[in-house]
PDB file of N, CA and C in Angstrom:
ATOM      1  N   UNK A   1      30.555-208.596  84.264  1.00  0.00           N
ATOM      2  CA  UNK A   1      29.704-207.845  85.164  1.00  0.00           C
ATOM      3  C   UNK A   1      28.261-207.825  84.655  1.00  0.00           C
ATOM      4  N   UNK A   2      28.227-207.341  83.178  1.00  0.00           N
ATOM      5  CA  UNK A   2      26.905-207.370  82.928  1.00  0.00           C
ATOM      6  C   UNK A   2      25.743-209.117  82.715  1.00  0.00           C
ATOM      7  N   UNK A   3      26.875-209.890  82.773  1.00  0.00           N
ATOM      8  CA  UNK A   3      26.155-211.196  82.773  1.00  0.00           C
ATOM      9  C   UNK A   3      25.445-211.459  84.113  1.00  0.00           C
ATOM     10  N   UNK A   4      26.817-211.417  85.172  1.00  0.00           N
ATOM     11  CA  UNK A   4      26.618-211.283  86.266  1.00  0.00           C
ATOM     12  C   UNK A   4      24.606-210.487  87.121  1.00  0.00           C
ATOM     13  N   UNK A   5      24.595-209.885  86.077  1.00  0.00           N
ATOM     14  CA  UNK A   5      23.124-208.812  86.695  1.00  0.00           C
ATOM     15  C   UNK A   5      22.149-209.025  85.751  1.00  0.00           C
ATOM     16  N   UNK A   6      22.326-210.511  84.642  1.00  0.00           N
ATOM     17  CA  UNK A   6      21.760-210.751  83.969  1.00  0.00           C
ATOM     18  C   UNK A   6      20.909-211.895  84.859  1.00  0.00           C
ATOM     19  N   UNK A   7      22.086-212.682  84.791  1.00  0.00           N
ATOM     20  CA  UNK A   7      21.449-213.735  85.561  1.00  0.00           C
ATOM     21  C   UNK A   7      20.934-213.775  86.724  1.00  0.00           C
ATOM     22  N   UNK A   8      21.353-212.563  87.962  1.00  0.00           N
ATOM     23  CA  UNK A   8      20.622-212.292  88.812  1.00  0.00           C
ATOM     24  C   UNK A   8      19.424-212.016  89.000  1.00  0.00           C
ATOM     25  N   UNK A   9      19.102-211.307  87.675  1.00  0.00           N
ATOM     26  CA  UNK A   9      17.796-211.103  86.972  1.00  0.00           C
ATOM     27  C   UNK A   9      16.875-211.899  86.609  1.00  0.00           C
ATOM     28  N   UNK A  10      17.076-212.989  85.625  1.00  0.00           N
ATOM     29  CA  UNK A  10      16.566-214.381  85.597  1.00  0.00           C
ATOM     30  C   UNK A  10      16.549-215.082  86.656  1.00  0.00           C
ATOM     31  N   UNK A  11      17.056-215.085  87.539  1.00  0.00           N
ATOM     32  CA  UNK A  11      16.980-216.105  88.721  1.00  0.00           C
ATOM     33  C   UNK A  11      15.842-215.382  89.515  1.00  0.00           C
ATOM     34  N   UNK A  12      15.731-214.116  89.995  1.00  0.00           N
ATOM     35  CA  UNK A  12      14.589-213.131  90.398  1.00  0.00           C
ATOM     36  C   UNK A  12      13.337-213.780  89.722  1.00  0.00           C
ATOM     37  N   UNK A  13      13.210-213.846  88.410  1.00  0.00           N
ATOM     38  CA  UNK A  13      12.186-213.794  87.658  1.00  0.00           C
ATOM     39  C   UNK A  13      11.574-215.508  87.663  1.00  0.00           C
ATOM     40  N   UNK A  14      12.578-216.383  87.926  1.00  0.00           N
ATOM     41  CA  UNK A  14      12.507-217.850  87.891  1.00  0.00           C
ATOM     42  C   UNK A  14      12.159-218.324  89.540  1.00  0.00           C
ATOM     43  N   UNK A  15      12.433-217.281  90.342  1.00  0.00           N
ATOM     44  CA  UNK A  15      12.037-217.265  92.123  1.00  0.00           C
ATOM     45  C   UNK A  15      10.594-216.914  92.111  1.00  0.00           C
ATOM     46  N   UNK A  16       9.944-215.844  91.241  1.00  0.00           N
ATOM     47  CA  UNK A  16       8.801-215.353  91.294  1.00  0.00           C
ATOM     48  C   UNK A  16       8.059-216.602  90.351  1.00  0.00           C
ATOM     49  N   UNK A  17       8.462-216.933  89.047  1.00  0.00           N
ATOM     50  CA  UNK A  17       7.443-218.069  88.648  1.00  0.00           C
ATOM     51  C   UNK A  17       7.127-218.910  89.153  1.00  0.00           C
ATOM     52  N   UNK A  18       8.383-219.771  89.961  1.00  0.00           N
ATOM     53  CA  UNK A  18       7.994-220.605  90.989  1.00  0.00           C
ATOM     54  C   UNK A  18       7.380-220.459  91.546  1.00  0.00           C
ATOM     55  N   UNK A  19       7.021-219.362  92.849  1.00  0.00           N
ATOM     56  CA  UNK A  19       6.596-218.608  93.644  1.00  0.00           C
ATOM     57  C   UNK A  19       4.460-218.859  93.044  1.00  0.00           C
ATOM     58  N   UNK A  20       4.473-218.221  91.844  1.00  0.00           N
ATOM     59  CA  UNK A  20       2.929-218.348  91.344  1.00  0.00           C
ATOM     60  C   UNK A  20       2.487-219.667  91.265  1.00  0.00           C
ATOM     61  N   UNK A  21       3.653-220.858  90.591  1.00  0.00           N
ATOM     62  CA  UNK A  21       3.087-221.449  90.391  1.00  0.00           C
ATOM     63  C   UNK A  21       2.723-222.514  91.163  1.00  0.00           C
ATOM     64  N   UNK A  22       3.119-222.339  92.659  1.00  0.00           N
ATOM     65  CA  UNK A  22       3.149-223.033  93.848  1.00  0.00           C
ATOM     66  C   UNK A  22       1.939-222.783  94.068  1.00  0.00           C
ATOM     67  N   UNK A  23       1.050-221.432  93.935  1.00  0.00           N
ATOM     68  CA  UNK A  23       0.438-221.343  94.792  1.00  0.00           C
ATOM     69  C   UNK A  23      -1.034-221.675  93.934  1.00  0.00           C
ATOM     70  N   UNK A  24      -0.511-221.624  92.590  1.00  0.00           N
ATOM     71  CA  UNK A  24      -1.555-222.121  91.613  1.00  0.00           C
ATOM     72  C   UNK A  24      -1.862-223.748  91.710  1.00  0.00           C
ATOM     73  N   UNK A  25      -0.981-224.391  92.033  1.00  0.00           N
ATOM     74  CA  UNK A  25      -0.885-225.831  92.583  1.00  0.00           C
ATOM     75  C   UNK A  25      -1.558-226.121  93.821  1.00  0.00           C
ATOM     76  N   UNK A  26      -1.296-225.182  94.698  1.00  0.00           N
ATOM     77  CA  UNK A  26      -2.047-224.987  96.265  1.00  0.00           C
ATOM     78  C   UNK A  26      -3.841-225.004  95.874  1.00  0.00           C
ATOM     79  N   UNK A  27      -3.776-224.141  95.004  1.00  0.00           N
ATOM     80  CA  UNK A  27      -5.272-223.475  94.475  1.00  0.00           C
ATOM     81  C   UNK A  27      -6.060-224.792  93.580  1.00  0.00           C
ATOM     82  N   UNK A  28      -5.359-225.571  92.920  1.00  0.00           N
ATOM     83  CA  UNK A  28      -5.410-226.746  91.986  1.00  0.00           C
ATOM     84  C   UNK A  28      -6.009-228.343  93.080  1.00  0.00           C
ATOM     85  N   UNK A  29      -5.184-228.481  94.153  1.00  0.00           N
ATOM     86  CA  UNK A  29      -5.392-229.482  94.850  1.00  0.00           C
ATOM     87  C   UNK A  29      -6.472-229.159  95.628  1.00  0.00           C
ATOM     88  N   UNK A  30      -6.648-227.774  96.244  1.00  0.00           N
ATOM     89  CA  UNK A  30      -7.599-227.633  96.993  1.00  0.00           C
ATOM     90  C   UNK A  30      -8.749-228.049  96.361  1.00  0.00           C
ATOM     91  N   UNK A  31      -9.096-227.795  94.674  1.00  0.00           N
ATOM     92  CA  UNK A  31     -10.248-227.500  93.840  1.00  0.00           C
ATOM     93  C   UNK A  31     -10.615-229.357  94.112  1.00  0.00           C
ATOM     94  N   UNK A  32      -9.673-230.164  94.015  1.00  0.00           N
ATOM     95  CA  UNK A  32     -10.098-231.451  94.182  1.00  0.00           C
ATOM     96  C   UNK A  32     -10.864-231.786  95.350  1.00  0.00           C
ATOM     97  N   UNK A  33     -10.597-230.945  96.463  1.00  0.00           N
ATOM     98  CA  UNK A  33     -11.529-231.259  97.814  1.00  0.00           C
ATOM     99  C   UNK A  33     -12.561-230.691  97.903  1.00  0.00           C
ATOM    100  N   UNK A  34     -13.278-229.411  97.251  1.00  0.00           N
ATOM    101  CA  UNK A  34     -14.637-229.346  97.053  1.00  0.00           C
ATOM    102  C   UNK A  34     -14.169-227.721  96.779  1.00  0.00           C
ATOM    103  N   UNK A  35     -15.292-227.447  95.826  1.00  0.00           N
ATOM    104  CA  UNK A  35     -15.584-225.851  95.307  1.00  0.00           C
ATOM    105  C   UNK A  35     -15.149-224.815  96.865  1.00  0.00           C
ATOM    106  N   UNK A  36     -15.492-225.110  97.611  1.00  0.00           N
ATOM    107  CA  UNK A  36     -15.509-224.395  98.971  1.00  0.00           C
ATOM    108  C   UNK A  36     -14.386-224.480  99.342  1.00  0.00           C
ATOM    109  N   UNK A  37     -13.246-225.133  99.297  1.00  0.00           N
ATOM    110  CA  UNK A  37     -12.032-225.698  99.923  1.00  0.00           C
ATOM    111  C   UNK A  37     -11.536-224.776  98.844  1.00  0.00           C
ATOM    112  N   UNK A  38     -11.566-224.962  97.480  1.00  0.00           N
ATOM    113  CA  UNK A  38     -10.786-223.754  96.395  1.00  0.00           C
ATOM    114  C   UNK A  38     -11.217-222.087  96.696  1.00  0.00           C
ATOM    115  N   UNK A  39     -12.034-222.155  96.910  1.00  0.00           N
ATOM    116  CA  UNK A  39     -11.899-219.976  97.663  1.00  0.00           C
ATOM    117  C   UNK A  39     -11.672-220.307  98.364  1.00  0.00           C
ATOM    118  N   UNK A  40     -11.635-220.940  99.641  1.00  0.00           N
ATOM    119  CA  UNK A  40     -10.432-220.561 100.938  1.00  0.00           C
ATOM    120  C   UNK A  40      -9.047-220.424 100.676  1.00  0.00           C
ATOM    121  N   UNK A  41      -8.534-221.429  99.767  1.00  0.00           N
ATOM    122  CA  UNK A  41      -7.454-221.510  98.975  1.00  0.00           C
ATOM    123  C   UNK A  41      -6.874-220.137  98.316  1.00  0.00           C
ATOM    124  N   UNK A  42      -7.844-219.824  97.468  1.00  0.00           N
ATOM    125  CA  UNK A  42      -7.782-218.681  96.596  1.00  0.00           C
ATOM    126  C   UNK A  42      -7.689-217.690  97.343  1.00  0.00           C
ATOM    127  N   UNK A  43      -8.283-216.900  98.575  1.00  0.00           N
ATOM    128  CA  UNK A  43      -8.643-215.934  99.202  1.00  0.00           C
ATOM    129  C   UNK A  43      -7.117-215.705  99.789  1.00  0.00           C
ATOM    130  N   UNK A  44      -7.183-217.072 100.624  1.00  0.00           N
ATOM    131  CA  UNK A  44      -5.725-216.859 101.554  1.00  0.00           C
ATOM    132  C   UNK A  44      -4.342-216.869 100.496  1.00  0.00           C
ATOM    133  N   UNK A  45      -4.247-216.896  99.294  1.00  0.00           N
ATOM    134  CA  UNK A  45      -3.124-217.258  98.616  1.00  0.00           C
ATOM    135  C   UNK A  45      -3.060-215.537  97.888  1.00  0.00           C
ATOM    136  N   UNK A  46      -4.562-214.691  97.486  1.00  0.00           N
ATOM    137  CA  UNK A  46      -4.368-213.418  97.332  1.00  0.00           C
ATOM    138  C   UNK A  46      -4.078-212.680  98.557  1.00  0.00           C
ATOM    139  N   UNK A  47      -4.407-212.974  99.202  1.00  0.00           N
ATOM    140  CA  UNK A  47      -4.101-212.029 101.274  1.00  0.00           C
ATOM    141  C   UNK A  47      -2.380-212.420 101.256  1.00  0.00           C
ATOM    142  N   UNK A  48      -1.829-213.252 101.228  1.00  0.00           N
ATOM    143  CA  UNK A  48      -0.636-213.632 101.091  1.00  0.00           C
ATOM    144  C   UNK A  48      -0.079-212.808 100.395  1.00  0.00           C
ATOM    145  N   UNK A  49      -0.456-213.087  98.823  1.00  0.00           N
ATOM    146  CA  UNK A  49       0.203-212.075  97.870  1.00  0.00           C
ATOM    147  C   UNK A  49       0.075-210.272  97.929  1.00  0.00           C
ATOM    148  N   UNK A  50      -1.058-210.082  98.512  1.00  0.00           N
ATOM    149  CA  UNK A  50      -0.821-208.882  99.196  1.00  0.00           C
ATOM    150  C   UNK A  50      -0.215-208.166 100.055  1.00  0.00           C
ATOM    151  N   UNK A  51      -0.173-209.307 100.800  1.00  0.00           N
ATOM    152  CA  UNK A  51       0.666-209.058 102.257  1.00  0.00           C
ATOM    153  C   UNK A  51       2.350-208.898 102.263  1.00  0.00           C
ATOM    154  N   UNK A  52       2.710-210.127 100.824  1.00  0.00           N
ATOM    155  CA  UNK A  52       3.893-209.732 100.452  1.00  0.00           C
ATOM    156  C   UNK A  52       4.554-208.800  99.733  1.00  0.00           C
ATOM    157  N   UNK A  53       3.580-208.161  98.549  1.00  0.00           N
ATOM    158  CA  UNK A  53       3.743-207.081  98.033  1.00  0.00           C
ATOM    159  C   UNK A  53       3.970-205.723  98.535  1.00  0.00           C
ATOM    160  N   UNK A  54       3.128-205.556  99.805  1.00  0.00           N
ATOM    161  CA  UNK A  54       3.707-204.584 100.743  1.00  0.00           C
ATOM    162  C   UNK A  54       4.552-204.828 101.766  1.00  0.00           C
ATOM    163  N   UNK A  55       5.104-205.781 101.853  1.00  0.00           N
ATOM    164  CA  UNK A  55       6.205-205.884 102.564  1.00  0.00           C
ATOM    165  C   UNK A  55       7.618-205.338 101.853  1.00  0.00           C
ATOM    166  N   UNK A  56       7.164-206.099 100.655  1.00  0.00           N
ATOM    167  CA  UNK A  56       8.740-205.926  99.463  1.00  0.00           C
ATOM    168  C   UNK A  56       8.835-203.996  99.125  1.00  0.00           C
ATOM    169  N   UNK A  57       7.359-203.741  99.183  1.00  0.00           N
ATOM    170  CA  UNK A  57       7.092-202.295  98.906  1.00  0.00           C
ATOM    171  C   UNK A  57       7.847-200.998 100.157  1.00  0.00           C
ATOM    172  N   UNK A  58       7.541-202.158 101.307  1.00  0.00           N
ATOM    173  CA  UNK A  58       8.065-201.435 102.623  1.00  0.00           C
ATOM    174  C   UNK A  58       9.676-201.410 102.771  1.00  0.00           C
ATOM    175  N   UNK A  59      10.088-202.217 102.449  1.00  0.00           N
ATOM    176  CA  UNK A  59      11.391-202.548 102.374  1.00  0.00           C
ATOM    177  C   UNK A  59      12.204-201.323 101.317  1.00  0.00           C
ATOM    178  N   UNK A  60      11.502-201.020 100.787  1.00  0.00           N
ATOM    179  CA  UNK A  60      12.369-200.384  99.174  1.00  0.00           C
ATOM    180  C   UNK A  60      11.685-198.959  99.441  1.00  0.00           C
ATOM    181  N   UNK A  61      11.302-198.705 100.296  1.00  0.00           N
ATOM    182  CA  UNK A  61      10.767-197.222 100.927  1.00  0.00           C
ATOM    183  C   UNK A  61       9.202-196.694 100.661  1.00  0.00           C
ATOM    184  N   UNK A  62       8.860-197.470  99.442  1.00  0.00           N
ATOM    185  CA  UNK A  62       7.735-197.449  99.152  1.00  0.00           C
ATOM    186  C   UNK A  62       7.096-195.870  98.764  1.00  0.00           C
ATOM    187  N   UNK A  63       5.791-195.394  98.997  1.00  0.00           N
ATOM    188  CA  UNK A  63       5.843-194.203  98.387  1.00  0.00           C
ATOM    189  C   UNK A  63       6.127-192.960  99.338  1.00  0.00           C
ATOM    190  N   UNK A  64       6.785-193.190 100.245  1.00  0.00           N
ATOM    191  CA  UNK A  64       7.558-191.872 101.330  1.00  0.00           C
ATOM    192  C   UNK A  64       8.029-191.078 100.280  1.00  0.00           C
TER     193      UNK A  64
END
């Protein structure tokens, strides 16, 4: 059981690294198409990450 909620755990944590480092890659290729193309990149990839953070926040009741 307790392995069981171990590894559920690591896999959480290995969903979220992925997760950054996709978008650090997103942020990486853009930088090759011009300084200007990387903050659009950047902007929309923090609005994202915001947007998901309160979703996950909404879901779990958040501060009600």
């Amino acid at each position: 059981m307790i392995f069981k909620k171990l590894a559920a755990t690591i896999w959480h944590l290995a969903d979220v690294l992925c997760f950054i480092l996709a978008l650090v890659a997103l942020c990486a290729g853009a930088y090759q198409f011009g300084l200007g193309w990387f903050y659009i990149a950047l902007a929309a990839s923090l609005a994202f990450l915001g947007w998901l953070c309160e979703m996950v926040a909404g879901q779990k009741g958040g501060d009600e």
